[in-house]
N, C-alpha and C. Protein backbone atom coordinates (compact mmCIF):
# COMPACT_ATOMS: atom_id res chain seq x y z
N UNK A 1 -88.25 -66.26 23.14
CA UNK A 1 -87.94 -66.82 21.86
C UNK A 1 -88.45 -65.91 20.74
N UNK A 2 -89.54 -65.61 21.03
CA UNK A 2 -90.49 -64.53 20.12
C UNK A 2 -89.21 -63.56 19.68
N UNK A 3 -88.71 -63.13 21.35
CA UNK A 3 -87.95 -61.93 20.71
C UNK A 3 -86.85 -62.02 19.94
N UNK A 4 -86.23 -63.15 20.07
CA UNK A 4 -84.85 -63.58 19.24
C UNK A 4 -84.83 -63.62 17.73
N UNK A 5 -86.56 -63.71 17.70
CA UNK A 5 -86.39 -64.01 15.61
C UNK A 5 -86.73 -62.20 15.39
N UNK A 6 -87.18 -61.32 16.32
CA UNK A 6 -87.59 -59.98 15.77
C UNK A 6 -86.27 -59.32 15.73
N UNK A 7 -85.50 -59.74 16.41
CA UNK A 7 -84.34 -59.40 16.38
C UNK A 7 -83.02 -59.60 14.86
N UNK A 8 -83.69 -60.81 14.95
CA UNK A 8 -82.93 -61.55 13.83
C UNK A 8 -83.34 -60.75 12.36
N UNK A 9 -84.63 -60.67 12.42
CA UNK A 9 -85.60 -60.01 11.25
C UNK A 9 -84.86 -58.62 11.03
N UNK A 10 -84.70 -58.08 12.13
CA UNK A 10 -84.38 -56.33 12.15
C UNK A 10 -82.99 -56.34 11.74
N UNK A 11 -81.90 -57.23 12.17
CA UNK A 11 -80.61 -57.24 11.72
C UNK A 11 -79.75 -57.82 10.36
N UNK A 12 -81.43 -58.74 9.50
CA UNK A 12 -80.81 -58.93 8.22
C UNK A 12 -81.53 -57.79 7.22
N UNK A 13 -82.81 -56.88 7.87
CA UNK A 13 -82.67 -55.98 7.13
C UNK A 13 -81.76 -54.75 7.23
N UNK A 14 -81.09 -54.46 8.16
CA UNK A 14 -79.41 -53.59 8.14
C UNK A 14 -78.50 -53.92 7.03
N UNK A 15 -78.47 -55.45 7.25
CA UNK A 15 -77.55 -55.84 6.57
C UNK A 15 -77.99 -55.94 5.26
N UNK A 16 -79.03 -56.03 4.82
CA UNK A 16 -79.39 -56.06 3.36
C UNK A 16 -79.06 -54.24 3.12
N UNK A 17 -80.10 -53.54 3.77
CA UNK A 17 -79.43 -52.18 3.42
C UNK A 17 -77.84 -51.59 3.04
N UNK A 18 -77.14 -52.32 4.05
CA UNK A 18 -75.25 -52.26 4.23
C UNK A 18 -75.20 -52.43 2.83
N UNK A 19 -75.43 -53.74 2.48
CA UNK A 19 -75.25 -54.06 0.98
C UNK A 19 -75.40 -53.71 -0.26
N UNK A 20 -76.96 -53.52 0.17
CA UNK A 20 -77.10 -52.09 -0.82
C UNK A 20 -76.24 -50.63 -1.53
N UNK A 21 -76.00 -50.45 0.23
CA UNK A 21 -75.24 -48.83 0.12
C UNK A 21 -73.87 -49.37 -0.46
N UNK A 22 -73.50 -50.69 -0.37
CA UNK A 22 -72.04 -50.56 -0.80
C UNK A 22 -71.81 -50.99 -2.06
N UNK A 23 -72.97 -51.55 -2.75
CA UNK A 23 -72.93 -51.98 -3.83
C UNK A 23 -72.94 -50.13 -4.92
N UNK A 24 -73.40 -49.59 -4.58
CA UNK A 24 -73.24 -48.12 -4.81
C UNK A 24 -72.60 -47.62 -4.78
N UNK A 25 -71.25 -47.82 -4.14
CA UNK A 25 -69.89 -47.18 -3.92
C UNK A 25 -68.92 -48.26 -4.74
N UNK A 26 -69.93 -49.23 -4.96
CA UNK A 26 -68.74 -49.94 -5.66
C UNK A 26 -68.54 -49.90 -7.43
N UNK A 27 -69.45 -48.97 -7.53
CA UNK A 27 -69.78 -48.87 -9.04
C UNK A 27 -68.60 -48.19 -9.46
N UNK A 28 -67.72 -48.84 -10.89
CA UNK A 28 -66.35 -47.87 -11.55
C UNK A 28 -67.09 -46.53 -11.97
N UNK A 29 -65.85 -45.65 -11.95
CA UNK A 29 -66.07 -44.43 -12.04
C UNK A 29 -65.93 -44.11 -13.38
N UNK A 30 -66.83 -43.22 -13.76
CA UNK A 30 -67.11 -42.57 -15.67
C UNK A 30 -66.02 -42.09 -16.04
N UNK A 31 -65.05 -41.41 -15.29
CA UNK A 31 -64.48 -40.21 -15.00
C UNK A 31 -63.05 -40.56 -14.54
N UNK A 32 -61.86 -40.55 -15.43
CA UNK A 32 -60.91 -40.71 -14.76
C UNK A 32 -60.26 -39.41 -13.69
N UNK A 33 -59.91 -39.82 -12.25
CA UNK A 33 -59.72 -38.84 -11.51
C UNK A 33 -58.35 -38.05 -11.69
N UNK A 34 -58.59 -36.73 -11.86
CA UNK A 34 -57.47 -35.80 -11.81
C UNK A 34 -56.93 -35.50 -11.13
N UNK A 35 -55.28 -35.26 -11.73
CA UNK A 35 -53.78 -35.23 -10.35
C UNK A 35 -53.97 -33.94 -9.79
N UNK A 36 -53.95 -34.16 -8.79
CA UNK A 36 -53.94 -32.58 -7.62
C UNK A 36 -52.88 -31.57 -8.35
N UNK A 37 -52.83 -30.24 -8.80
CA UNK A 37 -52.32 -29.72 -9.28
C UNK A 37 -50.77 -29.11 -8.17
N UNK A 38 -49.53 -29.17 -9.28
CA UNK A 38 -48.77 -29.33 -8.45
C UNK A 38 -47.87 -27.67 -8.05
N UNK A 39 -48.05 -27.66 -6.96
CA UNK A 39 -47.66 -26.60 -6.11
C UNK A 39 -46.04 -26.08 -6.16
N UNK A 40 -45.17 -27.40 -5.77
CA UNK A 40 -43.90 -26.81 -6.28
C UNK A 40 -43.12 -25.97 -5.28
N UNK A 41 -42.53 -25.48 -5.57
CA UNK A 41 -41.39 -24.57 -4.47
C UNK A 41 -42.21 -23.15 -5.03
N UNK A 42 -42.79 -23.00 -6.14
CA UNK A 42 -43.57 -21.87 -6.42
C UNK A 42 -42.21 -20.70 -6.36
N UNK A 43 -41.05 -20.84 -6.61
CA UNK A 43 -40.00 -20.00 -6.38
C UNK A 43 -39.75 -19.11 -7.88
N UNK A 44 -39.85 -18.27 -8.83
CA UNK A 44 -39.49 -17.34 -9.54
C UNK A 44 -38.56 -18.08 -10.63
N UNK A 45 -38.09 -18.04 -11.70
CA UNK A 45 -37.00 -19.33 -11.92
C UNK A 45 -35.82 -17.65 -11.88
N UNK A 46 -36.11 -16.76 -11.72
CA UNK A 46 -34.77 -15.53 -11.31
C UNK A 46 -34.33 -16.03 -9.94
N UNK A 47 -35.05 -16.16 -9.22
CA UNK A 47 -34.13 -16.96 -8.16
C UNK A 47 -33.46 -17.99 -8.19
N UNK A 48 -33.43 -19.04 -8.93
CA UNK A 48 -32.66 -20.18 -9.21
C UNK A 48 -31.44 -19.70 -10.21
N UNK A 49 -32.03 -18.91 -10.92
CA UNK A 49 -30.45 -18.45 -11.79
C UNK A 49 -29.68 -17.44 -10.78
N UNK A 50 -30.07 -16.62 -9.72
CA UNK A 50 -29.00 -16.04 -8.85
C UNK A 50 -28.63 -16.63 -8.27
N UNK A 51 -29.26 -17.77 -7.25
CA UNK A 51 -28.70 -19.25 -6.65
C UNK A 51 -27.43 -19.67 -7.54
N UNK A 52 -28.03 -20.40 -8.46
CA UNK A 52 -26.34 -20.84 -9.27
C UNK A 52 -25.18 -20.13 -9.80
N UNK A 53 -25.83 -18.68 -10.22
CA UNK A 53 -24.58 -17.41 -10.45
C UNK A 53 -24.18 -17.11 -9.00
N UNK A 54 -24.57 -17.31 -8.04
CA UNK A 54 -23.65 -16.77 -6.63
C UNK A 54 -22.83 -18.09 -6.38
N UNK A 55 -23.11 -19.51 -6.63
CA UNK A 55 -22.32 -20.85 -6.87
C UNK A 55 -21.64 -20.73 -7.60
N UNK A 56 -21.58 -20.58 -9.08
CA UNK A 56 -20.32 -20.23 -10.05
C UNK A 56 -19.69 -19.23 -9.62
N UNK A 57 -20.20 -18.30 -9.08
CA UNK A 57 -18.73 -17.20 -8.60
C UNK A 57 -17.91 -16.96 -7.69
N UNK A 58 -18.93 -18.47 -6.76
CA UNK A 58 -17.93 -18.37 -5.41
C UNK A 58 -16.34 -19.73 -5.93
N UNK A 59 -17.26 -20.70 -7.16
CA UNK A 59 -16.32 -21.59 -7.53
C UNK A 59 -15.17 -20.80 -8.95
N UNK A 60 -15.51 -20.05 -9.29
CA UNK A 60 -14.48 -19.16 -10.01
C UNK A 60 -13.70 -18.63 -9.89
N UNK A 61 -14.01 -17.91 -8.32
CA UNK A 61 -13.07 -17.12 -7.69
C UNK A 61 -12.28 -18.12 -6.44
N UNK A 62 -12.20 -19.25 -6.36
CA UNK A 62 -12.20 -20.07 -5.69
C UNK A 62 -10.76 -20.53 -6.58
N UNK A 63 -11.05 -20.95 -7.57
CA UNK A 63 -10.45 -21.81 -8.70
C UNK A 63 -8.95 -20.89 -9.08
N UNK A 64 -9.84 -19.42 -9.26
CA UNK A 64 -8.91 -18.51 -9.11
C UNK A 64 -7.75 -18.19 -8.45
N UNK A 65 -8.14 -18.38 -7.10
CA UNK A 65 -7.28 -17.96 -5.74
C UNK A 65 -6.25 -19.23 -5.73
N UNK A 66 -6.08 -20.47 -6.31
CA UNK A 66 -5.67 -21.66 -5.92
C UNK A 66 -4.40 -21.67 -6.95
N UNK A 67 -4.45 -20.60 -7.67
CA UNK A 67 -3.05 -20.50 -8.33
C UNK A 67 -2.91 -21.77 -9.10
N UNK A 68 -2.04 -22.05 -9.28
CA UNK A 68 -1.69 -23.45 -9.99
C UNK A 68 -1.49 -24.93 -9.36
N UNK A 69 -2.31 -24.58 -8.58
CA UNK A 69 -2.07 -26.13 -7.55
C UNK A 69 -3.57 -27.08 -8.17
N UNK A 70 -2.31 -27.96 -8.98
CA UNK A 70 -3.45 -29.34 -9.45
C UNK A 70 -4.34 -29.84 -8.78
N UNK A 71 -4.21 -30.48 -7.20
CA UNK A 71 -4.77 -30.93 -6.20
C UNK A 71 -6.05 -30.20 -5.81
N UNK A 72 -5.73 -29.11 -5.60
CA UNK A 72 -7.02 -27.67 -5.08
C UNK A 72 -7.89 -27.86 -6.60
N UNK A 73 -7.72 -27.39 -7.32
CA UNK A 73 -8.73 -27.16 -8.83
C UNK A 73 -9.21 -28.55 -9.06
N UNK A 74 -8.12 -29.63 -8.60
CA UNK A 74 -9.05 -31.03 -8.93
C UNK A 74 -10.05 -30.87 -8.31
N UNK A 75 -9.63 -30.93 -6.97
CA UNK A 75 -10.95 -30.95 -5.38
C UNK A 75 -12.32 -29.78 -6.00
N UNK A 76 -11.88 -28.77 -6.56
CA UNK A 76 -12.93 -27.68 -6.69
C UNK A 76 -13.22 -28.68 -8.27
N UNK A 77 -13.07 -28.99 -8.76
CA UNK A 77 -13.87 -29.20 -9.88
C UNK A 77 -14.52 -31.10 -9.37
N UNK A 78 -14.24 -31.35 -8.55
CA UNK A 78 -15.18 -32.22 -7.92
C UNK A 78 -16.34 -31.78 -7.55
N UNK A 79 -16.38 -30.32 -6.65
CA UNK A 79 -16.89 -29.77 -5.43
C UNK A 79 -18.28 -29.13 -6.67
N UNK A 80 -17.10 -28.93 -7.58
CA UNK A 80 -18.67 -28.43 -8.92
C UNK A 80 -19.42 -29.88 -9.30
N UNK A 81 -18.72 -30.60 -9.34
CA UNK A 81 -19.61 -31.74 -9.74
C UNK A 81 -20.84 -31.83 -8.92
N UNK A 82 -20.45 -32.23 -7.63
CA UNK A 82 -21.43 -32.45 -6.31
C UNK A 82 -22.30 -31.68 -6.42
N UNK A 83 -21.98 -30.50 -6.74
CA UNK A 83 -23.43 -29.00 -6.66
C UNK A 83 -24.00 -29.52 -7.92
N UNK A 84 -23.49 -29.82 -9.15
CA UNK A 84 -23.96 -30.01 -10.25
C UNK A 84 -25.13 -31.27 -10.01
N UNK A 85 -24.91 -32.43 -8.87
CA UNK A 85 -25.66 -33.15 -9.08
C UNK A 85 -26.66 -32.96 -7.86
N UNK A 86 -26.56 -32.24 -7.11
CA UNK A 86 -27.44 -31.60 -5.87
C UNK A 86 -28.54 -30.78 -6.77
N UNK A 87 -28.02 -30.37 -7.62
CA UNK A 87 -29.50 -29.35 -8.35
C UNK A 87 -29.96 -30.08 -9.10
N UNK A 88 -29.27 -30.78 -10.06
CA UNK A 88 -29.86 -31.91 -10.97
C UNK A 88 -30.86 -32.63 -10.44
N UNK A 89 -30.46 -33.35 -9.13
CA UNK A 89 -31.41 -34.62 -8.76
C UNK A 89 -32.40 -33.67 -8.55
N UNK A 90 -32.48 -32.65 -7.57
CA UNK A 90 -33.51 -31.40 -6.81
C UNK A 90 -34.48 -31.59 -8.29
N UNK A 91 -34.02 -31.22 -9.48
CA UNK A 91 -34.71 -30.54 -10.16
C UNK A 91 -35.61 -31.76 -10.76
N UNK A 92 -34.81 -32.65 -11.28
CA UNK A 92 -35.43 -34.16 -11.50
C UNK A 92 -36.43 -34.31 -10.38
N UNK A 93 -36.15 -34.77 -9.46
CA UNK A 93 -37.18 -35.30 -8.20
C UNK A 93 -39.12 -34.28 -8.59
N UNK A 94 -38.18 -33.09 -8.53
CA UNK A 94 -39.42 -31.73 -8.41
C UNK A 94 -40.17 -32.23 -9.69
N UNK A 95 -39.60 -32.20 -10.97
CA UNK A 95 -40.20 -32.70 -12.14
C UNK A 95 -41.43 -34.22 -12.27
N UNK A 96 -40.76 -34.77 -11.54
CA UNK A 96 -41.74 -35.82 -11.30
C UNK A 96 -43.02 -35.53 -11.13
N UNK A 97 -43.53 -34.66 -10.67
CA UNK A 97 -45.05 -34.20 -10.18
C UNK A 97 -45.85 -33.47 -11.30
N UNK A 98 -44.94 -33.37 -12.38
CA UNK A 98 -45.59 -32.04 -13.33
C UNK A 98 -45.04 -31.38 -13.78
N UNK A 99 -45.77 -29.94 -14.13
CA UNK A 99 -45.33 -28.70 -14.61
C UNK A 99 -45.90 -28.34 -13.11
N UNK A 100 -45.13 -27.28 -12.86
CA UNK A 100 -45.00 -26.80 -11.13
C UNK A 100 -46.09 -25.64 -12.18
N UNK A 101 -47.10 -24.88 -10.83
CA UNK A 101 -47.92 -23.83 -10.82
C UNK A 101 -47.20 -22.88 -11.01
N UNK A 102 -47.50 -21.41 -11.72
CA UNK A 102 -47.11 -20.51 -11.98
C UNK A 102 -46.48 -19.57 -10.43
N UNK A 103 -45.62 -18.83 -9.92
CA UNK A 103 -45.21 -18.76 -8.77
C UNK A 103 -46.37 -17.42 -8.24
N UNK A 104 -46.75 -17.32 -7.62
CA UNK A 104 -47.58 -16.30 -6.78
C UNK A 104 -46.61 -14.74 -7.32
N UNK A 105 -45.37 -15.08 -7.07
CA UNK A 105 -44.50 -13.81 -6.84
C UNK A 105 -44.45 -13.09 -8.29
N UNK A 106 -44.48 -13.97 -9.34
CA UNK A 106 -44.51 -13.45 -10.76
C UNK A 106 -46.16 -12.87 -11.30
N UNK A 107 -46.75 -12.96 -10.71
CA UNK A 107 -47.97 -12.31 -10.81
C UNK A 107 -48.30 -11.21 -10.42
N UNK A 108 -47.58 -10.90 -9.46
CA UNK A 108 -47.51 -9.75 -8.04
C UNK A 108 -48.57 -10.09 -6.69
N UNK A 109 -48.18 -11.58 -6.80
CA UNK A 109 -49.24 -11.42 -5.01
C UNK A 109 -47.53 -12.18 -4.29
N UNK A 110 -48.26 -12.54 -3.07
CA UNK A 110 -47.86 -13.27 -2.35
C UNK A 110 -47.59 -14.61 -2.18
N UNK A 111 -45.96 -15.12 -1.67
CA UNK A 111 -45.78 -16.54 -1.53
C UNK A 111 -46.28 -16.76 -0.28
N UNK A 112 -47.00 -17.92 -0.47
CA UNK A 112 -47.96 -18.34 0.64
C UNK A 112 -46.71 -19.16 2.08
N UNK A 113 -46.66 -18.98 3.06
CA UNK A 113 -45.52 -19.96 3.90
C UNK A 113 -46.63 -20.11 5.45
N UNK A 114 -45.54 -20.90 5.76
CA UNK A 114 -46.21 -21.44 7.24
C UNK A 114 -46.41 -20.47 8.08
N UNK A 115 -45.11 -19.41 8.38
CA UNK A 115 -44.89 -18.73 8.81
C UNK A 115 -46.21 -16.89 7.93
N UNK A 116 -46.56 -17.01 7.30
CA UNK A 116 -47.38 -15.99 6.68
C UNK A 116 -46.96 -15.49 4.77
N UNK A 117 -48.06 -14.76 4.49
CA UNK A 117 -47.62 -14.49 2.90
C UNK A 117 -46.34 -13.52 2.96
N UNK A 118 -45.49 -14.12 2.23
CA UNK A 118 -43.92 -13.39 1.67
C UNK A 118 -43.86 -12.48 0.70
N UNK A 119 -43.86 -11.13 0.46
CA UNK A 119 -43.62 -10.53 -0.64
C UNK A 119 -41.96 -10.85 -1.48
N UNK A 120 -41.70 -10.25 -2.45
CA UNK A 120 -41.06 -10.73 -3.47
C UNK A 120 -39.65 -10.69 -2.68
N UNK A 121 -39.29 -8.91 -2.26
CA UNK A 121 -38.32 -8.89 -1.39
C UNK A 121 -37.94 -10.08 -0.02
N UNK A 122 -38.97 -9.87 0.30
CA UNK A 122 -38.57 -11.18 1.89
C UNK A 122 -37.82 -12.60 0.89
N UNK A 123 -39.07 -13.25 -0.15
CA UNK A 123 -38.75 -14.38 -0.53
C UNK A 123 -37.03 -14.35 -0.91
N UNK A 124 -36.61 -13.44 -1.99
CA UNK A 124 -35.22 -13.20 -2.48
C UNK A 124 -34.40 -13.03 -1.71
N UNK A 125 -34.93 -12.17 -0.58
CA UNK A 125 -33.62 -12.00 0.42
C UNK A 125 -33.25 -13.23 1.95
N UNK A 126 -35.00 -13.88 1.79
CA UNK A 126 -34.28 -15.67 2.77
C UNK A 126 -33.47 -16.58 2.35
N UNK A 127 -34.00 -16.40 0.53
CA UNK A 127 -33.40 -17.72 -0.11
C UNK A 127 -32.02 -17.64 -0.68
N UNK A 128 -32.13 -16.14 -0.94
CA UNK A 128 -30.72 -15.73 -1.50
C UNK A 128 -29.26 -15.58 -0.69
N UNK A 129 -29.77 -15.06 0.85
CA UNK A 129 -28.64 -14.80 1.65
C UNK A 129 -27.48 -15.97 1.78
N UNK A 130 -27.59 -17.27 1.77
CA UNK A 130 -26.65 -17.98 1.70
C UNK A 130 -25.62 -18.17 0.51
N UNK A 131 -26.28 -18.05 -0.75
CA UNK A 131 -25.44 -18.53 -1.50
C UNK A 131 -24.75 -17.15 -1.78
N UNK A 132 -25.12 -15.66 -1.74
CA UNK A 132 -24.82 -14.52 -1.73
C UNK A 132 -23.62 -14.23 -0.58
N UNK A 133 -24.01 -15.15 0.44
CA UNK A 133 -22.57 -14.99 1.13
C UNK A 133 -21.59 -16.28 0.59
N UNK A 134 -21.64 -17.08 0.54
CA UNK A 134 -20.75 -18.16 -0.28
C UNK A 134 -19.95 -17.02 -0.90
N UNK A 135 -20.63 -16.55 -2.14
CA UNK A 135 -20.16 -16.47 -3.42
C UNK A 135 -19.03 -15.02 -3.04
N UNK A 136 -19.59 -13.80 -1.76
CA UNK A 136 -18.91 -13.28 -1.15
C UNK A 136 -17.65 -13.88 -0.10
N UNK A 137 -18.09 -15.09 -0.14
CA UNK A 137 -16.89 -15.48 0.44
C UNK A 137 -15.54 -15.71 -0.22
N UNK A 138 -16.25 -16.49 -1.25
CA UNK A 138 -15.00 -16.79 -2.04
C UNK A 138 -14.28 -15.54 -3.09
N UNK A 139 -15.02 -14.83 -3.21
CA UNK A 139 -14.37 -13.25 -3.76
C UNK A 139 -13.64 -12.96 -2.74
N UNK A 140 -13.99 -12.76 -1.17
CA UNK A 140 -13.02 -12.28 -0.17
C UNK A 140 -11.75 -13.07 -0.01
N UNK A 141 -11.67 -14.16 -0.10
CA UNK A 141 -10.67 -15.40 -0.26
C UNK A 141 -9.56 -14.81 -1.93
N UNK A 142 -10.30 -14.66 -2.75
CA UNK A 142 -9.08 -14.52 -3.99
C UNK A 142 -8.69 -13.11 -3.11
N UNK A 143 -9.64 -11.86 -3.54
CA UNK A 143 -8.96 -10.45 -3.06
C UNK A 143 -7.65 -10.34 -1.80
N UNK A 144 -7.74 -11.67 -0.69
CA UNK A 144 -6.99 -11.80 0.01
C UNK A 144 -5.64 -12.06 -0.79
N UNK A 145 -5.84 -13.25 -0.97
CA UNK A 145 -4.63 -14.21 -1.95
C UNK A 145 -3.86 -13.00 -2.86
N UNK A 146 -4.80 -11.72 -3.92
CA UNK A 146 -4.05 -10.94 -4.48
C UNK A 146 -3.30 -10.34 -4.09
N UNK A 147 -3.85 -9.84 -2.87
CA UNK A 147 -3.16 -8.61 -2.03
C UNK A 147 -1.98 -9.25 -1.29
N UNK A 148 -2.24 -10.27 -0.99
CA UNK A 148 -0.46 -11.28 -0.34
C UNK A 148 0.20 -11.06 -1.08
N UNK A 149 -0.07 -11.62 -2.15
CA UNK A 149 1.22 -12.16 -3.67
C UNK A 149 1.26 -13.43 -3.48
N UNK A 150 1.68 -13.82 -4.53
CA UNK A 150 1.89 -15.69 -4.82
C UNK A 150 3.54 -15.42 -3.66
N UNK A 151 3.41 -16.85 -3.14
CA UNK A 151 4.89 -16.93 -2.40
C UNK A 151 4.68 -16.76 -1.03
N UNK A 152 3.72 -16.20 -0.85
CA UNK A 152 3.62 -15.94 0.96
C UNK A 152 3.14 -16.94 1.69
């Protein structure tokens, strides 16, 4: 019996301590806490304007090649819409967090990736190759169409 109250004794002073320590953590803070600074695609904004100039020129020369057919230039000036709102939302969404950090690449270091740090060339030439072939695509598409002639 003895031992049941030393026991008892030893486990409401824990618990008074517990209380203690948490009454300490529970105190409001002086200091309102600051937003983690925001990281961003950290991408150049010259890369986003060659991104959309290799999009406008694949839809120009696109628009081009389609001669006078209402149907085709409708569809392509839909097809601009869709891109128009694919970058929009992108850019909205990204905005939400901040002003994005200055990009590594405009400083002259390195973009940081999973895969290892990117110099300026690597970054331009992963991100760029797609829309650079698009936009070559659709130049190869009119140059075709010229060289036929309308009628073929």
């Amino acid at each position: 019996m003895f031992e049941q109250q030393t026991l008892i004794a030893e486990s409401e002073v824990c618990a008074e301590a517990e209380i203690r320590a948490l009454e300490g953590l529970l105190q409001p803070l002086s200091v309102a806490p600051v937003a983690p600074a925001n990281a961003g695609f950290q991408l150049p904004a010259r890369v986003w304007q060659i991104m959309l100039s290799c999009y406008g020129i694949f839809f120009f020369a696109i628009f081009l090649a389609t001669g006078g057919s209402t149907a085709a230039r409708f569809a392509i000036v839909v097809s601009v819409l869709y891109t128009a709102m694919y970058f929009g939302v992108a850019r909205l969404g990204a905005r939400q967090a901040g002003r994005e950090e200055t990009s590594p690449l405009d400083c002259g270091g390195k973009l940081p990736t999973w895969t290892g740090p990117m110099d300026r060339k690597a970054v331009f030439a992963q991100v760029l190759v797609v829309p650079a072939t698009v936009s070559l695509f659709g130049v190869g598409i009119l140059i075709i169409v010229l060289a036929v002639g309308p009628g073929a």
